[in-house]
Protein backbone atom coordinates (compact mmCIF):
# COMPACT_ATOMS: atom_id res chain seq x y z
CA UNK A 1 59.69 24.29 77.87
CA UNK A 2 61.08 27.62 78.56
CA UNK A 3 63.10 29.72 76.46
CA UNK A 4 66.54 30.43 77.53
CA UNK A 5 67.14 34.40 77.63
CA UNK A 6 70.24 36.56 77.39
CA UNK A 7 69.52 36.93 81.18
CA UNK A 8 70.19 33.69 81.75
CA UNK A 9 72.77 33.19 79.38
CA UNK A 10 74.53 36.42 82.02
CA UNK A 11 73.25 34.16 85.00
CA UNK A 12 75.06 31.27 84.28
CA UNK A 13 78.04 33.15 83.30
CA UNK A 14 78.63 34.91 86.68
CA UNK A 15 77.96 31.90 88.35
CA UNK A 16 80.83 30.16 86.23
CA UNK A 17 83.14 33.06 87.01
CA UNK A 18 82.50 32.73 90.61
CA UNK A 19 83.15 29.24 90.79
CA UNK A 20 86.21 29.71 88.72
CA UNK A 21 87.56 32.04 90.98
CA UNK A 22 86.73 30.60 94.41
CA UNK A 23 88.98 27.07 93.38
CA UNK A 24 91.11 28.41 90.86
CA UNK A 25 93.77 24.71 91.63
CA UNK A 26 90.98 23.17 89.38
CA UNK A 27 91.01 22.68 85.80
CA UNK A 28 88.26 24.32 84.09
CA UNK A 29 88.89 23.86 80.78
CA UNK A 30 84.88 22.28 80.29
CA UNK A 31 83.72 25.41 81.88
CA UNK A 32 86.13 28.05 80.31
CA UNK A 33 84.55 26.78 77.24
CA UNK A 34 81.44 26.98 78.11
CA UNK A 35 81.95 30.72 78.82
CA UNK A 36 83.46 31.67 75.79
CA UNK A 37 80.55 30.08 73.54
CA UNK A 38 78.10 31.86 76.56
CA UNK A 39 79.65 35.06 75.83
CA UNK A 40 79.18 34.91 72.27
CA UNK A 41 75.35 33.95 72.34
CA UNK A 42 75.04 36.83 74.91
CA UNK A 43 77.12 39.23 72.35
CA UNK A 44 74.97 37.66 69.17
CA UNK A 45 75.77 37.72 65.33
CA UNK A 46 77.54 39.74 63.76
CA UNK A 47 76.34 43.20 62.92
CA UNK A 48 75.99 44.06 59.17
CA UNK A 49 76.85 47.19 58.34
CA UNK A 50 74.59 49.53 56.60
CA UNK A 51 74.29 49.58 52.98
């Protein structure tokens, strides 16, 4: 098994986007979903500020 990267995390992203925006009469709600959680696994935890 593979680990899944921040690359791929991007990957799947643009490849949502693009399907998004080629048949935008669909509903995407699944996907739109899927992109927001994406984007915050890409964007990671929070940062803690410096003590």
């Amino acid at each position: 098994m593979q680990a899944v990267t921040d690359g791929d995390r991007r990957k799947e992203v643009r490849a949502l986007l693009s399907q998004i925006q080629a048949h935008p009469e669909r509903d995407w709600s699944a996907e739109r979903r899927r992109l927001a959680t994406l984007n915050k696994l890409i964007a990671g935890p929070p940062r803690q500020p410096p003590h």
